[in-house]
N, C-alpha and C. Protein backbone atom coordinates (compact mmCIF):
# COMPACT_ATOMS: atom_id res chain seq x y z
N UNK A 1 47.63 51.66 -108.99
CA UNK A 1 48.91 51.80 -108.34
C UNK A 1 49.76 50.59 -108.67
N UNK A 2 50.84 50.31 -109.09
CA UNK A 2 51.84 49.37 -109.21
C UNK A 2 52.53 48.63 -107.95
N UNK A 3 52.30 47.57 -108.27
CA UNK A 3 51.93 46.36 -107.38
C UNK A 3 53.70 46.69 -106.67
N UNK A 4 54.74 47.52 -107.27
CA UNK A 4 55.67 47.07 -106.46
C UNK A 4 56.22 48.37 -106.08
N UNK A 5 55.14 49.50 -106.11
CA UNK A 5 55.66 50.43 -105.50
C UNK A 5 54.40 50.73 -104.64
N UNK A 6 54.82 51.68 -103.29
CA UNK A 6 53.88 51.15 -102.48
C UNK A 6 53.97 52.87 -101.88
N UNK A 7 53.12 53.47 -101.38
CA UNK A 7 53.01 54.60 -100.63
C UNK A 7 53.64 54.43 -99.14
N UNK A 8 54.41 55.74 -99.11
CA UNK A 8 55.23 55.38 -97.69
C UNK A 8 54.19 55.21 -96.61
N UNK A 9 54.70 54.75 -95.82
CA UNK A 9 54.00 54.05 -94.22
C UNK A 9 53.30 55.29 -93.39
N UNK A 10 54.11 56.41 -93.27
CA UNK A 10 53.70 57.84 -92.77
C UNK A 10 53.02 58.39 -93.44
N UNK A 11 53.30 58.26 -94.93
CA UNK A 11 52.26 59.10 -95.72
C UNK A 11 50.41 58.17 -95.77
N UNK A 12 50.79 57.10 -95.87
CA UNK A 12 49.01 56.06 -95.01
C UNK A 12 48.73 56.63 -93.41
N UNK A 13 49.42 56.82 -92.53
CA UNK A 13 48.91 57.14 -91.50
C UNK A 13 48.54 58.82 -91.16
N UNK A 14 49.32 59.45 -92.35
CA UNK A 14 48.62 60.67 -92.73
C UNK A 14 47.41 60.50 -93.49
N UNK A 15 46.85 59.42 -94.24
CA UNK A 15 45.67 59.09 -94.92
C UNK A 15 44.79 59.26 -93.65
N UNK A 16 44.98 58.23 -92.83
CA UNK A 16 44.24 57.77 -91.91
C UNK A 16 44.30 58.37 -91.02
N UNK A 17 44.94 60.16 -90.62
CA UNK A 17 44.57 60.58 -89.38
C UNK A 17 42.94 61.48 -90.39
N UNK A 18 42.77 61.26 -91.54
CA UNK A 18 41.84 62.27 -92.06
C UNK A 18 40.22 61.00 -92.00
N UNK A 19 40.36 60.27 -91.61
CA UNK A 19 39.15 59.29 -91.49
C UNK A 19 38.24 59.64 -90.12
N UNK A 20 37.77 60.15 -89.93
CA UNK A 20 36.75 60.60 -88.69
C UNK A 20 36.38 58.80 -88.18
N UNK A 21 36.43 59.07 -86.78
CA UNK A 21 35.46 58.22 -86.12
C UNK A 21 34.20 58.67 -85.99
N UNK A 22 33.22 57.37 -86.56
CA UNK A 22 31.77 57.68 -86.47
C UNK A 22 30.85 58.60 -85.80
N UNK A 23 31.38 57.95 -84.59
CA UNK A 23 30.68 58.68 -83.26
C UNK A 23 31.20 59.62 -82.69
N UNK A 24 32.18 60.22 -83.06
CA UNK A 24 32.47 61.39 -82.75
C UNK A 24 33.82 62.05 -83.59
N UNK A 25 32.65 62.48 -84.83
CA UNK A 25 33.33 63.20 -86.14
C UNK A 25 35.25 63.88 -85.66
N UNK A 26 34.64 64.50 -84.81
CA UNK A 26 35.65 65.73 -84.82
C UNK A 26 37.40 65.15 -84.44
N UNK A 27 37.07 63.91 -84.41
CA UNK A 27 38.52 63.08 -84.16
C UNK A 27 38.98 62.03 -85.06
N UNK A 28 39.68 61.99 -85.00
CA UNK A 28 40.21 60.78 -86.24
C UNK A 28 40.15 59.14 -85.51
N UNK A 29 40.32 58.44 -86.23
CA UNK A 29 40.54 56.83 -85.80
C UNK A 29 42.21 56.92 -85.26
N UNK A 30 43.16 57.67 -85.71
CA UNK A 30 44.53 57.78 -85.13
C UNK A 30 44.18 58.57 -84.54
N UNK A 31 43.57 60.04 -84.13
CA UNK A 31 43.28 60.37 -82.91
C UNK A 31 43.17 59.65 -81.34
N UNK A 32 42.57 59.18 -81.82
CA UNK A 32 41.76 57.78 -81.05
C UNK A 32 42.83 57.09 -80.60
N UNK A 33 43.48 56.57 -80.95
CA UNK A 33 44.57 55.65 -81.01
C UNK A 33 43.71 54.15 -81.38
N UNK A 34 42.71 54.08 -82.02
CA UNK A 34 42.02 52.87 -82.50
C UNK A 34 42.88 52.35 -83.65
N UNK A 35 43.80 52.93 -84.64
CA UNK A 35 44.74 52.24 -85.35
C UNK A 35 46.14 51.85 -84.79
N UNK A 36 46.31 50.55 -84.40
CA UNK A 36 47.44 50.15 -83.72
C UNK A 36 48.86 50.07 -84.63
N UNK A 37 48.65 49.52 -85.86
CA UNK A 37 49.23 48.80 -86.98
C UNK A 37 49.27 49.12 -87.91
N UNK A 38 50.21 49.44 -89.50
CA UNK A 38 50.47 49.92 -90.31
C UNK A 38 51.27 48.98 -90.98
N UNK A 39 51.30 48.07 -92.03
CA UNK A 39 52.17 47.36 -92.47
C UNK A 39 51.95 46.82 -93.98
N UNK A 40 52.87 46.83 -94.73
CA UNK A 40 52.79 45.97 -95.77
C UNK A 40 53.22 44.68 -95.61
N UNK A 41 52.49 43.83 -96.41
CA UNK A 41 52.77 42.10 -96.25
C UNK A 41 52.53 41.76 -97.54
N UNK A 42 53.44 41.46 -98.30
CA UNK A 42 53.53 40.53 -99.35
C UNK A 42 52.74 41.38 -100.74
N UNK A 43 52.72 42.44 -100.97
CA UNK A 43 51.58 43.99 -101.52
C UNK A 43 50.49 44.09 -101.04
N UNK A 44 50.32 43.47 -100.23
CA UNK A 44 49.05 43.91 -99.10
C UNK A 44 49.13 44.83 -97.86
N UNK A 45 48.52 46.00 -98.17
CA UNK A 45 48.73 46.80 -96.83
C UNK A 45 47.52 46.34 -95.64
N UNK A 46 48.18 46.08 -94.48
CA UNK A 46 47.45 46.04 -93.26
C UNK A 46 47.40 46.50 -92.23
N UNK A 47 46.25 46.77 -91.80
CA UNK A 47 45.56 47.82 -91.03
C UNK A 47 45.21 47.20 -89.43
N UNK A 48 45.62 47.09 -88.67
CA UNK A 48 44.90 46.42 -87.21
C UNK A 48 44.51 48.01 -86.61
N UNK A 49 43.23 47.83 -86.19
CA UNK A 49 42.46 48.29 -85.12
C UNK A 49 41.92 47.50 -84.10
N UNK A 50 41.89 48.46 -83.30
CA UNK A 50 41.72 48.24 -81.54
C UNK A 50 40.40 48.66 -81.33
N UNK A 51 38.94 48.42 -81.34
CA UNK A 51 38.06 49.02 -80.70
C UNK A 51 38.47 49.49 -79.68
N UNK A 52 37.18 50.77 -79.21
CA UNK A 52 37.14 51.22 -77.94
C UNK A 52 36.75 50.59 -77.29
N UNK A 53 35.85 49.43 -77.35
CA UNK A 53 35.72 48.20 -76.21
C UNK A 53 35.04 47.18 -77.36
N UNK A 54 35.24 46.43 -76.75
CA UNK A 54 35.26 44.57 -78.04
C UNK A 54 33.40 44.44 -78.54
N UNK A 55 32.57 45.57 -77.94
CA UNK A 55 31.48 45.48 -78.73
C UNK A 55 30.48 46.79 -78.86
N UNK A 56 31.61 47.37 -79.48
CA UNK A 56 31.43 49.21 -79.93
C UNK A 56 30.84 48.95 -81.53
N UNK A 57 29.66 49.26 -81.73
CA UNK A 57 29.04 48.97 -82.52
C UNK A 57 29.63 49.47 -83.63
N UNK A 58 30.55 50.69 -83.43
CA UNK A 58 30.97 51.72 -84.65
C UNK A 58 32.25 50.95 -85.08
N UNK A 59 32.39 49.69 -85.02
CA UNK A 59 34.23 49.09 -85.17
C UNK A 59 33.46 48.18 -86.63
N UNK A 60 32.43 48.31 -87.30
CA UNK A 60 32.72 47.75 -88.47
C UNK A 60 32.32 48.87 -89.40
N UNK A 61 31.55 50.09 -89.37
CA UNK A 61 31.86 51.26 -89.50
C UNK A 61 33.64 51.58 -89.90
N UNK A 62 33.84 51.84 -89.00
CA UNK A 62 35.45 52.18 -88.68
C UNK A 62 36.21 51.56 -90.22
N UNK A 63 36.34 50.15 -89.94
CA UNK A 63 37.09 48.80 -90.78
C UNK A 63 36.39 49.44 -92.28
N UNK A 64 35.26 49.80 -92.34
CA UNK A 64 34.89 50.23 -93.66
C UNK A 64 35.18 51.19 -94.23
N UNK A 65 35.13 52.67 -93.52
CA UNK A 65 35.56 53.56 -94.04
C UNK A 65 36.96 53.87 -94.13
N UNK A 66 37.84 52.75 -93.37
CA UNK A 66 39.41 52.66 -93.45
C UNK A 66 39.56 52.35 -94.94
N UNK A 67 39.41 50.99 -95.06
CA UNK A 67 38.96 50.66 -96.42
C UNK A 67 38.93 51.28 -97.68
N UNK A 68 37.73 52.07 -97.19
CA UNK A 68 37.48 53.05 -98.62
C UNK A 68 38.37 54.02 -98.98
N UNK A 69 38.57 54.61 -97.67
CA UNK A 69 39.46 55.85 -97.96
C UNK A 69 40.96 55.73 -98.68
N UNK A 70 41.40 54.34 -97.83
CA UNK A 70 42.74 53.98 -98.67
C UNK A 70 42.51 53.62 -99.87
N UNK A 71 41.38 52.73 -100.05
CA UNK A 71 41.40 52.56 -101.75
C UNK A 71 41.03 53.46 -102.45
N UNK A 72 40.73 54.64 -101.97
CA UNK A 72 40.37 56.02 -102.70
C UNK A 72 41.15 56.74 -103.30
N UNK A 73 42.81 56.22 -102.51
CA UNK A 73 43.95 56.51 -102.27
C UNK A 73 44.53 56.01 -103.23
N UNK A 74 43.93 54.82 -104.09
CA UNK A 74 44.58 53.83 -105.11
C UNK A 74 45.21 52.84 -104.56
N UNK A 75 45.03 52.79 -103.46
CA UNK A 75 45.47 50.79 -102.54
C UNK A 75 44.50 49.88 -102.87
N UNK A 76 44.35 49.33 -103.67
CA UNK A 76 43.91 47.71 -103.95
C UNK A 76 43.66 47.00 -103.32
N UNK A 77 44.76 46.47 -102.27
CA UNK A 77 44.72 45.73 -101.38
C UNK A 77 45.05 46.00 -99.99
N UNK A 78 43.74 46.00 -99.71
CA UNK A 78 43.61 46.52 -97.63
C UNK A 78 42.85 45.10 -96.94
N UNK A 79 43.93 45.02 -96.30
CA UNK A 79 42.85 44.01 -95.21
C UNK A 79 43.27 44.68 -93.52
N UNK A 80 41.83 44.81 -92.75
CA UNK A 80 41.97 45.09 -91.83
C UNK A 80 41.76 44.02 -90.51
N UNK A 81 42.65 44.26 -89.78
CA UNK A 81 42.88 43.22 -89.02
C UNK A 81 41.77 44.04 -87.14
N UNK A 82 41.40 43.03 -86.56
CA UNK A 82 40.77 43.46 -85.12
C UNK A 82 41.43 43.15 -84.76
N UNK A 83 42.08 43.77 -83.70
CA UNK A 83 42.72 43.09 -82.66
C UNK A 83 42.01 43.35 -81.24
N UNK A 84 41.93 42.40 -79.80
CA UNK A 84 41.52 42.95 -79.06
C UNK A 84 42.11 42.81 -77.87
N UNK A 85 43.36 42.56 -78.03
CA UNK A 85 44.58 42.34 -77.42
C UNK A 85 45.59 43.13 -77.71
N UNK A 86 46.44 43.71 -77.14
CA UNK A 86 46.16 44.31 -75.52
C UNK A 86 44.61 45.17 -75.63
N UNK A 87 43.96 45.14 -74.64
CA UNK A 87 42.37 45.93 -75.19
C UNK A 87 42.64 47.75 -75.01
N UNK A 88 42.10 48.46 -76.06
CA UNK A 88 42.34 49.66 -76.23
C UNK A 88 41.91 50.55 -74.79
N UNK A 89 43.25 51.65 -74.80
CA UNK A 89 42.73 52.34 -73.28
C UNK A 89 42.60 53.84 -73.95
N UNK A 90 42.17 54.55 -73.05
CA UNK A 90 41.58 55.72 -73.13
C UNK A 90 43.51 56.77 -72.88
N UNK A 91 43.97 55.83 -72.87
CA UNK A 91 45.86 56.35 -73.04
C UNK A 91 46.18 56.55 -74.31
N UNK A 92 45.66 55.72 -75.36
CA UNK A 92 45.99 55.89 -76.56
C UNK A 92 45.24 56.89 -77.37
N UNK A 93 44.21 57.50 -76.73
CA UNK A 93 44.11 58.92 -77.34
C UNK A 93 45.52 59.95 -77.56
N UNK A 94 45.32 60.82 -78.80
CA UNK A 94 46.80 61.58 -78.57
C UNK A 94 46.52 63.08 -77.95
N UNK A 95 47.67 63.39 -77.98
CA UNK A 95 47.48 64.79 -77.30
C UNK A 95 46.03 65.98 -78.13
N UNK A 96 46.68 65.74 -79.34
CA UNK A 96 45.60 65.98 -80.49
C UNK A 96 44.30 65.85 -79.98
N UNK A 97 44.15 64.18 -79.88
CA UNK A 97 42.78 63.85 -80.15
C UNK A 97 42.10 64.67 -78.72
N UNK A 98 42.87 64.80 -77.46
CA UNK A 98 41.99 65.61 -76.39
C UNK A 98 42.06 66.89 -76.49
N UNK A 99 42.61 67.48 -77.60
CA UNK A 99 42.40 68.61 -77.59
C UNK A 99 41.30 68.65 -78.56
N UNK A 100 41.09 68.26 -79.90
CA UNK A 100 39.72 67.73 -80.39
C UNK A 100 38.72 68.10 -79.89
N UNK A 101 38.53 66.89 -78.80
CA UNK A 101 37.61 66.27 -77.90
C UNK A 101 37.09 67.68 -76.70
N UNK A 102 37.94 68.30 -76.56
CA UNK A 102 37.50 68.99 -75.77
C UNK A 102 37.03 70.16 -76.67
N UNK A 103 37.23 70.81 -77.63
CA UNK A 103 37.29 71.80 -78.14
C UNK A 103 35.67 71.34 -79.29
N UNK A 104 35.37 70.26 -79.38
CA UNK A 104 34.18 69.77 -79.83
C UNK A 104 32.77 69.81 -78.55
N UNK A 105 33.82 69.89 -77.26
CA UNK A 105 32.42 69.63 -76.31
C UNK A 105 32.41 68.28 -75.47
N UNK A 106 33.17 67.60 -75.49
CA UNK A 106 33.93 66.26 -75.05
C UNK A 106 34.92 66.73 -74.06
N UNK A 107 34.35 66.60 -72.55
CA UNK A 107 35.30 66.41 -71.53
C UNK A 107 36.06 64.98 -71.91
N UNK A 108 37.56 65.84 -72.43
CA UNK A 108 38.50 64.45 -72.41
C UNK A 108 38.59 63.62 -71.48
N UNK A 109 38.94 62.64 -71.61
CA UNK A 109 39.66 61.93 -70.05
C UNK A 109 40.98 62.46 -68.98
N UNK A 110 40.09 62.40 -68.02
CA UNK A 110 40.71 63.01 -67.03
C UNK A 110 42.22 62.56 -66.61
N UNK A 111 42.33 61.00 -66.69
CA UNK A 111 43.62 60.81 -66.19
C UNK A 111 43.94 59.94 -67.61
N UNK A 112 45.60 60.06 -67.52
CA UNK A 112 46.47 59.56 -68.26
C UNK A 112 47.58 58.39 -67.88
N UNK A 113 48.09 57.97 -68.89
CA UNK A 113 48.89 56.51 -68.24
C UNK A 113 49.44 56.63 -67.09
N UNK A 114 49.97 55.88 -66.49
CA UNK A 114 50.60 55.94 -65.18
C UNK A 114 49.64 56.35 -64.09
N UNK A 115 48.45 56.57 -64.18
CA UNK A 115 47.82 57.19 -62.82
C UNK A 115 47.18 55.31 -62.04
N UNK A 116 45.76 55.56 -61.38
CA UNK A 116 45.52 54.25 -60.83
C UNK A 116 45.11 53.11 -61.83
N UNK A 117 45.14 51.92 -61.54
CA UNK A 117 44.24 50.60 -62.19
C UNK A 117 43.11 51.43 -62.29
N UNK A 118 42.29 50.72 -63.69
CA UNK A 118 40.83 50.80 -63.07
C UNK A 118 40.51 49.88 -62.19
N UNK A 119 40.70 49.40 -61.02
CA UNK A 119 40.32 48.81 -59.53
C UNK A 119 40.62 50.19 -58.95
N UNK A 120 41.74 50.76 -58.86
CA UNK A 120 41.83 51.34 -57.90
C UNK A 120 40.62 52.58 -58.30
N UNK A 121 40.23 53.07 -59.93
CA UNK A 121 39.73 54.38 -60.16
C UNK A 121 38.44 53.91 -59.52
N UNK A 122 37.95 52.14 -59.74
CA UNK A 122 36.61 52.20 -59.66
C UNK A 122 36.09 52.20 -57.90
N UNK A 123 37.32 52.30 -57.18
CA UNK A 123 37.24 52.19 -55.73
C UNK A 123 37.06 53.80 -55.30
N UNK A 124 37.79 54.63 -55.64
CA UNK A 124 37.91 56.19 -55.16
C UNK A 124 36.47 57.13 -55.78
N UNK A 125 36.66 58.23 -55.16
CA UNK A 125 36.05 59.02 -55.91
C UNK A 125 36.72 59.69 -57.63
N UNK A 126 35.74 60.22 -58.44
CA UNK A 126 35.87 60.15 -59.29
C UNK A 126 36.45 61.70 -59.60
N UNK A 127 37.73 61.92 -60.41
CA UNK A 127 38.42 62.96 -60.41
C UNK A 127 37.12 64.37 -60.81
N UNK A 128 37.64 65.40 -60.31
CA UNK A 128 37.17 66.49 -60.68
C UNK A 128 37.20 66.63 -62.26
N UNK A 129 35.72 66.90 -63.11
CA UNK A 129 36.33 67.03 -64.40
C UNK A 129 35.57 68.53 -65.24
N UNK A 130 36.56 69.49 -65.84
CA UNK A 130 36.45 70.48 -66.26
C UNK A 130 35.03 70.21 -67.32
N UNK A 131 34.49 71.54 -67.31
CA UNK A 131 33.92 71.65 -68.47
C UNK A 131 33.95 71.89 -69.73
N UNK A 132 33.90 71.94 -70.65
CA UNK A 132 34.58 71.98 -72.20
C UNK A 132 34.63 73.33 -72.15
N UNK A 133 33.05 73.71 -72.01
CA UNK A 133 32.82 74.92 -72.28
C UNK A 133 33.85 76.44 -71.95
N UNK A 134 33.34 76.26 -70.37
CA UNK A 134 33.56 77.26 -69.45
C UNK A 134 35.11 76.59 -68.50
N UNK A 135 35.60 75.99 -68.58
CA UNK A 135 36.74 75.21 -67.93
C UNK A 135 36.65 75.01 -66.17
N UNK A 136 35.41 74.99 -65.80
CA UNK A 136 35.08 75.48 -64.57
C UNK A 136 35.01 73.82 -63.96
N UNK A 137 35.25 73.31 -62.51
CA UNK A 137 35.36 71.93 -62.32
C UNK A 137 34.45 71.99 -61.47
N UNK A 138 33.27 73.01 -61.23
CA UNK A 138 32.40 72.70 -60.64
C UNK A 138 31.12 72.23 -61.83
N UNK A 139 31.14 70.82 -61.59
CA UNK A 139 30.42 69.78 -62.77
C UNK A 139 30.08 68.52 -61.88
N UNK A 140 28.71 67.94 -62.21
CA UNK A 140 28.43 66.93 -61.77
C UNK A 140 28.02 65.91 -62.53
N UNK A 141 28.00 64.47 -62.23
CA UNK A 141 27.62 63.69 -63.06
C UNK A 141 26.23 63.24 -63.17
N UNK A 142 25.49 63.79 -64.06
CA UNK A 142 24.12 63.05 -64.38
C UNK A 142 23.86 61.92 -64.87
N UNK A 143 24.69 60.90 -65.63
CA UNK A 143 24.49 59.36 -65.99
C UNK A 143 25.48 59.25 -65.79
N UNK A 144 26.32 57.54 -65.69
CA UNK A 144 27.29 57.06 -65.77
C UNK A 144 27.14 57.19 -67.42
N UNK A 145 26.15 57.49 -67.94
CA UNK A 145 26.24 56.90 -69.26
C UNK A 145 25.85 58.17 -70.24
N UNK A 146 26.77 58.56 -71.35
CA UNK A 146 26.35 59.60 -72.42
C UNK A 146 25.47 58.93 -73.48
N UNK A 147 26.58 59.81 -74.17
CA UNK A 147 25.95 59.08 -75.89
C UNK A 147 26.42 58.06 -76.04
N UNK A 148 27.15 57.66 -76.03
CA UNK A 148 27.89 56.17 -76.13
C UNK A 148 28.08 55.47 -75.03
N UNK A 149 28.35 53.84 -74.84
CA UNK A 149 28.49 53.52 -73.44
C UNK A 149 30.11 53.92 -72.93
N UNK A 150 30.99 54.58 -73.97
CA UNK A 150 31.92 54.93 -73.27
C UNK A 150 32.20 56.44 -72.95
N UNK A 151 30.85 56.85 -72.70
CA UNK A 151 30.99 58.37 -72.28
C UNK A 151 29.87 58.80 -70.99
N UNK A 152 30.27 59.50 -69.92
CA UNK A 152 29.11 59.79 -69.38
C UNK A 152 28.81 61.40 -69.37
N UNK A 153 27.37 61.21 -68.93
CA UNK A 153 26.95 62.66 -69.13
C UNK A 153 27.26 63.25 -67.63
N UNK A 154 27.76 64.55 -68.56
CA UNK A 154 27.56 65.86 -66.95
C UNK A 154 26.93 66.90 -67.22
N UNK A 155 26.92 68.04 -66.19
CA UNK A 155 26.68 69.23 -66.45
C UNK A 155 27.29 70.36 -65.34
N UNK A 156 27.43 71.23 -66.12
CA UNK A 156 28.42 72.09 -65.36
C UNK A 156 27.54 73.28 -64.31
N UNK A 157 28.28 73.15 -63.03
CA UNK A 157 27.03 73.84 -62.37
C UNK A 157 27.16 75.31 -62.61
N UNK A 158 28.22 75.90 -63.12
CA UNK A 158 28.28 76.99 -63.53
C UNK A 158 27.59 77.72 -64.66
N UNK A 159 27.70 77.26 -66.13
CA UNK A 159 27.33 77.50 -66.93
C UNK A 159 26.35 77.18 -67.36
N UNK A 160 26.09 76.10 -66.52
CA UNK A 160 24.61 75.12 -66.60
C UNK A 160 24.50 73.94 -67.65
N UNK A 161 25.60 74.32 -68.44
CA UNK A 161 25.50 73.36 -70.01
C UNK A 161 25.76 72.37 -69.64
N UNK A 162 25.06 71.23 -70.44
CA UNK A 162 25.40 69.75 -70.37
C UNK A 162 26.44 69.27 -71.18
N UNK A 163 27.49 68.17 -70.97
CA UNK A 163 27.90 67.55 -71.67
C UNK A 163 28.23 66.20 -71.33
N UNK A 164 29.26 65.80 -72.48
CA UNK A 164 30.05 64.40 -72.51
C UNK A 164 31.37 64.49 -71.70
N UNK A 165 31.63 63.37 -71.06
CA UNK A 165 32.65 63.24 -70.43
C UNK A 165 33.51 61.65 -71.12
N UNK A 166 34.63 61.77 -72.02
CA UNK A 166 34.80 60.29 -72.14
C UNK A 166 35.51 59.78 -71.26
N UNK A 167 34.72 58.76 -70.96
CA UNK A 167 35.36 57.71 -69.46
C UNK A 167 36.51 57.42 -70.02
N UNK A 168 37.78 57.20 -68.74
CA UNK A 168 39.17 57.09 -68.49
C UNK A 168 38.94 55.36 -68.30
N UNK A 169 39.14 54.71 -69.69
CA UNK A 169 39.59 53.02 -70.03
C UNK A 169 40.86 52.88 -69.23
């Protein structure tokens, strides 16, 4: 690729909604909202990501297959930046990515910006949450903890099926 022409900014973040997150294929890293940043600097394109929390094992995963894919793309020069400031919330999923998420078997997160602190979520009871499956909100929680530490397991008392619930960051 020629160092002084550069692929538009939208057409990279169309690269990068096609990069799956590790741990859960069926969504992208812009799904996610784990890519904060998009920029060229000096013919260097840069990339900042946000883990889902500052020691998510899949965030050098992530930084790698960003990497590849753009230079697959014919970008030369990628450097990806961590950021962990402001720390990534479960808000920056997109509408997309919970529809994804649910349609994979992933109770999305239940609440969206503007609802309580987590002080206030971790004080109340915990919202009613649908089942992927059967959409039924009679579901209970069997771990705080799924497959990942940012998911917990349920199961739906209706349909009986188990799943993932991703916790509301």
């Amino acid at each position: 690729m020629d160092s002084l022409t550069h692929p538009d900014l939208s057409q990279i973040r169309s690269w990068l909604g096609e990069v799956p997150d590790p741990e859960v294929p069926a969504v992208s890293v812009m799904d996610l909202g784990i890519v904060r940043e998009v920029q060229w600097e000096e013919g260097e394109l840069v990339v900042a990501i946000t883990p889902t929390y500052s020691g998510c094992p899949a965030t050098s995963v992530i930084a790698i297959e960003i990497e590849a894919a753009l230079r697959a793309k014919g970008i030369e020069r990628v450097r990806i930046e961590r950021r962990l400031s402001p720390p990534w919330t479960t808000d920056w999923i997109t509408p997309e990515g919970r529809q994804k998420l649910e349609a994979y078997g992933i109770a999305p997160p239940a609440e969206i910006a503007g609802g309580p602190s987590p002080f206030e979520r971790f004080l109340r009871k915990p919202p009613a949450i649908a089942c992927p499956r059967c959409k039924s909100v009679n579901t209970h929680r069997v771990s705080e903890f799924g497959s990942t530490p940012c998911k917990a397991q349920y199961q739906c008392r209706d349909c009986l099926e188990p799943f993932d619930y991703f916790k509301c960051i």
